[in-house]
Each structure stands twice: as structure tokens, then as C-alpha cells.
N, C-alpha and C. Protein backbone atom coordinates (compact mmCIF):
# COMPACT_ATOMS: atom_id res chain seq x y z
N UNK A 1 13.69 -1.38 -3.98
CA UNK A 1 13.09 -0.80 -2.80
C UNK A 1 12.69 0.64 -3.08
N UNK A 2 11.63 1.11 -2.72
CA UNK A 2 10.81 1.99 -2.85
C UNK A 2 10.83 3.00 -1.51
N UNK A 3 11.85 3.66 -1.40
CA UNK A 3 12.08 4.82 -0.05
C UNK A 3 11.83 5.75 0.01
N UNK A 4 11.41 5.99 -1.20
CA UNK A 4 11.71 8.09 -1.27
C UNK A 4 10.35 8.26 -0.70
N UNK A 5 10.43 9.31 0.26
CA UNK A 5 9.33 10.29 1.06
C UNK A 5 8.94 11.75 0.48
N UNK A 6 9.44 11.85 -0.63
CA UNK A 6 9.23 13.14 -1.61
C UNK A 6 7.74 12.58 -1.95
N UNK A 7 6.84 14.09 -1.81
CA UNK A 7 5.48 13.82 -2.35
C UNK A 7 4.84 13.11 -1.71
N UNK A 8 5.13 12.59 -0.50
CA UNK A 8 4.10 11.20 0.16
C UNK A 8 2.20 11.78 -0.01
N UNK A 9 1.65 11.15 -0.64
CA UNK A 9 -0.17 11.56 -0.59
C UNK A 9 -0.42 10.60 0.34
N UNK A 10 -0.74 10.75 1.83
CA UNK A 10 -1.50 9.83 2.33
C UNK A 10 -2.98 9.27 2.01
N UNK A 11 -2.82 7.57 1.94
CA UNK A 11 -3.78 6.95 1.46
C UNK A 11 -5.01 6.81 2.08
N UNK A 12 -6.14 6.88 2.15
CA UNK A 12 -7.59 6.94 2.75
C UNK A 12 -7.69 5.48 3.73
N UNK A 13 -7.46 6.04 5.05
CA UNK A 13 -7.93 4.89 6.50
C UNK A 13 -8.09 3.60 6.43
N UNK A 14 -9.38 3.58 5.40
CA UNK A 14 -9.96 2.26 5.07
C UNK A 14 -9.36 1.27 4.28
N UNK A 15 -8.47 2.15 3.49
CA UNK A 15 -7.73 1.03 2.69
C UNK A 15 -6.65 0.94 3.32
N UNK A 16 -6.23 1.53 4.45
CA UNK A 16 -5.20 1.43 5.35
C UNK A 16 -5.24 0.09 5.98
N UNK A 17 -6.70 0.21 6.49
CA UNK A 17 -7.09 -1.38 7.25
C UNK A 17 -7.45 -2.22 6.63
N UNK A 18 -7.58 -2.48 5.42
CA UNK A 18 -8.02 -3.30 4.36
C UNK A 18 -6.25 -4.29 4.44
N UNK A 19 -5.00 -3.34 4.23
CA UNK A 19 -3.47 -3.64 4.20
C UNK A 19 -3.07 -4.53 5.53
N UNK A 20 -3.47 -3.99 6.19
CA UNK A 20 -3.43 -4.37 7.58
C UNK A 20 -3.60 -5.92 7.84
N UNK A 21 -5.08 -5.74 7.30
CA UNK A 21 -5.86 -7.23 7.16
C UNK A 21 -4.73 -8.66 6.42
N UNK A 22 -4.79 -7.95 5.36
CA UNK A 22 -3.86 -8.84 4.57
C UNK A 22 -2.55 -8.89 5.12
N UNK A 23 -1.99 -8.35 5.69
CA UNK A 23 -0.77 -8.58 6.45
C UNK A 23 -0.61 -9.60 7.63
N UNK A 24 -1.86 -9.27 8.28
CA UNK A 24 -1.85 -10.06 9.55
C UNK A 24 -2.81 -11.69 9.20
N UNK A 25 -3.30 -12.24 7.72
CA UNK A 25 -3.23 -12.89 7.12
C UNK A 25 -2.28 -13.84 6.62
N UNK A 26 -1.41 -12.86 5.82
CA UNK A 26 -0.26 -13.29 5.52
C UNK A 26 -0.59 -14.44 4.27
N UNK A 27 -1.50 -14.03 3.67
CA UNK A 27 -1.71 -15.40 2.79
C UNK A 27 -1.22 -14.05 1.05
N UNK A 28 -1.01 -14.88 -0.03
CA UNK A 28 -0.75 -14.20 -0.74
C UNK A 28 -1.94 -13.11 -1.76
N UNK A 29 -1.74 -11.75 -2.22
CA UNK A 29 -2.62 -10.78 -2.75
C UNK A 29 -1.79 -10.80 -4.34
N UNK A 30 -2.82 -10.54 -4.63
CA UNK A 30 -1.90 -9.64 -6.58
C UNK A 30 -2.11 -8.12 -5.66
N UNK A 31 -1.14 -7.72 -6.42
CA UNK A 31 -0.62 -6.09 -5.89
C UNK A 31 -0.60 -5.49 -7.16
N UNK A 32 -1.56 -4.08 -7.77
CA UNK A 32 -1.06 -3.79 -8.87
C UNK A 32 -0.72 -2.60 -8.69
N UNK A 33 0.83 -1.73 -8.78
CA UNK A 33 1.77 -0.60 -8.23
C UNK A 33 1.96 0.41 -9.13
N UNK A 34 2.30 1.32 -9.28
CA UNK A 34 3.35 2.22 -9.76
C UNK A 34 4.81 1.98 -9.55
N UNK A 35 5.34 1.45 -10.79
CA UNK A 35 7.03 1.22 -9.82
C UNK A 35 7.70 2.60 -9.94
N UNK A 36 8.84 2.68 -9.33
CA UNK A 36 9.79 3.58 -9.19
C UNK A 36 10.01 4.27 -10.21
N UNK A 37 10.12 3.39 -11.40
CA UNK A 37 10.38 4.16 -12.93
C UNK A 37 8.89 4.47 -13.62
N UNK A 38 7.75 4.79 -12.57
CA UNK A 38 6.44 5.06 -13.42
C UNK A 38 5.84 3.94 -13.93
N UNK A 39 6.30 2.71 -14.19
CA UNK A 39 5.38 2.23 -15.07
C UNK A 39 4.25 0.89 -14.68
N UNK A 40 3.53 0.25 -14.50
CA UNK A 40 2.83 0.15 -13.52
C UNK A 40 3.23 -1.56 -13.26
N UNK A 41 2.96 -2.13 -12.57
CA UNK A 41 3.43 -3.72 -11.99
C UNK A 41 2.54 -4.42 -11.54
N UNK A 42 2.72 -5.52 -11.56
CA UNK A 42 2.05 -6.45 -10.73
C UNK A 42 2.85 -7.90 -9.79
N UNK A 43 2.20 -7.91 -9.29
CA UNK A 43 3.11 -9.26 -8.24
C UNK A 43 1.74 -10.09 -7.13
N UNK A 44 1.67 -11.06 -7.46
CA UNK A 44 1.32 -12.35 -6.40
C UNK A 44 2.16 -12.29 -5.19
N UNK A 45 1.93 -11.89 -4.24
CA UNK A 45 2.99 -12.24 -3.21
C UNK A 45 2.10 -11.77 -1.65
N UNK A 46 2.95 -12.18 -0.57
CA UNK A 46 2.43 -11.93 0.52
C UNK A 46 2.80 -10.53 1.32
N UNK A 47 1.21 -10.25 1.91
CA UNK A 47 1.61 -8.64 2.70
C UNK A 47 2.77 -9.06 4.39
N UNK A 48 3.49 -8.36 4.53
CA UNK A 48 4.30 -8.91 5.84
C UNK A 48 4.22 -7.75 6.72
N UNK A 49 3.98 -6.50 6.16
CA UNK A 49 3.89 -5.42 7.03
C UNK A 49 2.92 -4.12 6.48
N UNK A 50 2.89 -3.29 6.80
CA UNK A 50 2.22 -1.94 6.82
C UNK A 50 2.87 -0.69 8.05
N UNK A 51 3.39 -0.02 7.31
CA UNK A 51 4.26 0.73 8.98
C UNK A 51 4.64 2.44 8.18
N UNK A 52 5.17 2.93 8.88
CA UNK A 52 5.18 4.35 8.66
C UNK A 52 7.07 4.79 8.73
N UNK A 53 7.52 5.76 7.89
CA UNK A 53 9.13 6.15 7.63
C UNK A 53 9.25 7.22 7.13
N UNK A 54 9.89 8.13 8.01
CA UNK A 54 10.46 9.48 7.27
C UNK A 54 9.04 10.38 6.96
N UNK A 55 7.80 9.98 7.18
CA UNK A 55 7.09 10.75 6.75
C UNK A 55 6.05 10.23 5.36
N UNK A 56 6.79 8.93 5.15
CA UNK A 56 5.73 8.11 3.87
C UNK A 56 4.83 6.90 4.69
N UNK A 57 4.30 6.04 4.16
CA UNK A 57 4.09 4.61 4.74
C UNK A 57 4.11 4.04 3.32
N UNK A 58 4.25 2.68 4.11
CA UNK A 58 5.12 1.55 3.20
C UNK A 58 4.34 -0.06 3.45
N UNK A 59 4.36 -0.74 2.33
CA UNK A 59 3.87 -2.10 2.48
C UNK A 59 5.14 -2.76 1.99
N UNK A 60 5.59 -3.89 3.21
CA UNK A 60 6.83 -4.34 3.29
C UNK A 60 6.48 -5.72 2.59
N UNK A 61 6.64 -6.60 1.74
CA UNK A 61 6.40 -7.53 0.81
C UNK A 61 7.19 -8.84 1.16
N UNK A 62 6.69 -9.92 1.75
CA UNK A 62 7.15 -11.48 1.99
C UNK A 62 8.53 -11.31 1.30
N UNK A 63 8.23 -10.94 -0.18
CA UNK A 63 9.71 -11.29 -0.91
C UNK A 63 10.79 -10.04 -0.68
N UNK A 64 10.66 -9.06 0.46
CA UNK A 64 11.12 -8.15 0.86
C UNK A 64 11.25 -6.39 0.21
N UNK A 65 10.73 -6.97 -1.10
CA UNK A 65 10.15 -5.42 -1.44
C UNK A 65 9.30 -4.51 -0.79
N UNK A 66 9.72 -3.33 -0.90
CA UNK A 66 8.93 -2.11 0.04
C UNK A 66 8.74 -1.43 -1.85
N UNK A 67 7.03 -0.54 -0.94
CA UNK A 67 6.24 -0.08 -1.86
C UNK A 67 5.52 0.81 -1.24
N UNK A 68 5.82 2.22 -1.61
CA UNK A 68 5.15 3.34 -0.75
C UNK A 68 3.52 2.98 -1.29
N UNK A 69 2.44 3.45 -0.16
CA UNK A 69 0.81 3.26 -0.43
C UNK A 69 0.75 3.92 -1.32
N UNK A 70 0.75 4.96 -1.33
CA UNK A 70 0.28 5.88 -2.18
C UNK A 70 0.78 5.71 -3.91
N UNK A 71 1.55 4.36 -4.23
CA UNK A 71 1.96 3.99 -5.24
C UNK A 71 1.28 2.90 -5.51
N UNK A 72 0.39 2.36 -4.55
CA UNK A 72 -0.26 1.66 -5.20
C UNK A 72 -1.69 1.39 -6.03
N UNK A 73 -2.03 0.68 -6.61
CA UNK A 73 -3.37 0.92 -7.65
C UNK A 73 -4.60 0.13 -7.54
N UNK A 74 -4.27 -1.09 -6.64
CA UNK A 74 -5.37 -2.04 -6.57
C UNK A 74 -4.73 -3.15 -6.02
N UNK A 75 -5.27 -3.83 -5.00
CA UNK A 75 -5.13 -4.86 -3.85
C UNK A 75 -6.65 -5.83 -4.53
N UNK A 76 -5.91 -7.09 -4.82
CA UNK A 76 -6.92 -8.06 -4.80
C UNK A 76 -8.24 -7.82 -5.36
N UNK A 77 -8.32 -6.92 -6.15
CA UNK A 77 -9.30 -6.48 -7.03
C UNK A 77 -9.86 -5.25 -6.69
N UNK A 78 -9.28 -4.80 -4.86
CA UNK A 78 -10.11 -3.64 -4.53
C UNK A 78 -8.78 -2.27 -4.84
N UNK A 79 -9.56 -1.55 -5.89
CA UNK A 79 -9.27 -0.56 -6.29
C UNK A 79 -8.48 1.18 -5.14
N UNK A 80 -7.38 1.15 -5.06
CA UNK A 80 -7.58 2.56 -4.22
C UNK A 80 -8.31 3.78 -4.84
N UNK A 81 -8.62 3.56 -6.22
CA UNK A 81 -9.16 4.94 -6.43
C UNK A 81 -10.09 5.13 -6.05
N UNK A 82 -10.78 3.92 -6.02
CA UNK A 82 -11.97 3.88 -5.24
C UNK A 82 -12.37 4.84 -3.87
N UNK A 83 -11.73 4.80 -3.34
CA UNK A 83 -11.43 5.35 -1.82
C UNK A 83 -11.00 6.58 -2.10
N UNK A 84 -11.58 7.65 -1.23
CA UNK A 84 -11.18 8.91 -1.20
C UNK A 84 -9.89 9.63 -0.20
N UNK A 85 -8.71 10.13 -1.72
CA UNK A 85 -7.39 10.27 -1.03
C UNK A 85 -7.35 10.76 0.43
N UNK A 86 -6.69 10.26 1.55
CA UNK A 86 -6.28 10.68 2.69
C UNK A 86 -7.30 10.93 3.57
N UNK A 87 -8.43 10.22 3.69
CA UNK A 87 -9.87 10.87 4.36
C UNK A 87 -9.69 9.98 5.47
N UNK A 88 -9.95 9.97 6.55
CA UNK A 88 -10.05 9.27 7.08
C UNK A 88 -11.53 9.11 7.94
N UNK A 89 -12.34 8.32 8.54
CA UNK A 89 -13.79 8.70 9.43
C UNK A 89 -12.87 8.72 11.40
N UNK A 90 -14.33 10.09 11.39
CA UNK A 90 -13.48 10.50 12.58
C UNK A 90 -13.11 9.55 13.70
N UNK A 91 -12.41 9.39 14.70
CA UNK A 91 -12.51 8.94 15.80
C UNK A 91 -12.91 9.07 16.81
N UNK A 92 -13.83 7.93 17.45
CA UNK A 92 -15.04 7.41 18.15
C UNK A 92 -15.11 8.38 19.20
């Protein structure tokens, strides 16, 4: 499990709702991460949540792993670098 709120970079809106999507899906994504010890991961598995703690946010994982956003590298082929860190478009 992935808790620490040290350093949180919030992740850019869109890929916020991109997480979202797949959660409320619930069907399974490849996830490719940063783990805890730096080195990078991958996993097939299902999104079950997206929610906010202490000041980080977190994608809560079918098989019950938590994974801060900002550790992650690419959802289902779509890239976060892609997306520009923490931007969000304004509200309506």
C-alpha cells in the first residue's frame, strides 16, 4: 500500500476523469506505476476507486492495492505525461 502524502504533485483533471471512468466501469486496465521502491510496475487489474487522503489522491485497486496518481505512468495505453501536471480547465 502506497500512503505516503510527502511530495503529493497533483495530477492534471482530465486524467482525473479518464480514472474515474474506469472505475465506475470496473472492467479490468494494465496500470503502468512507480512502486514505492522507485522501480516501475505493471498490473492487469480493476479500477474500484479514485478518492482523496491526507492531502494525496489515490487509485484504490479490485485486488486492494492503493497507488498514489501522481505515481502513476500510463493507464491503458494513455500516457500521464501526456497531460499537463496539475492543470486543470476552468469551471463552467
Amino acid at each position: 500500500m502506497d500512503i505516503d502524502t510527502a511530495n503529493y504533485v497533483p495530477i492534471n483533471c482530465e486524467f482525473h476523469d479518464l480514472l474515474e471512468v474506469h472505475a465506475t466501469r470496473r472492467k479490468p486496465v494494465t496500470l503502468r506505476f512507480v512502486g514505492v521502491d522507485g522501480r516501475p510496475q505493471q498490473r492487469l487489474v480493476g479500477v474500484a476507486d479514485v478518492y482523496s487522503r491526507g492531502g494525496a489522491e489515490y487509485l484504490a485497486l479490485a485486488d486492494g492495492e492503493l497507488i498514489r496518481l501522481d505515481r502513476l505512468i500510463e493507464v491503458d495505453g494513455v500516457l500521464l505525461a501526456d497531460f499537463e501536471a496539475g492543470i486543470c480547465a476552468p469551471a463552467a
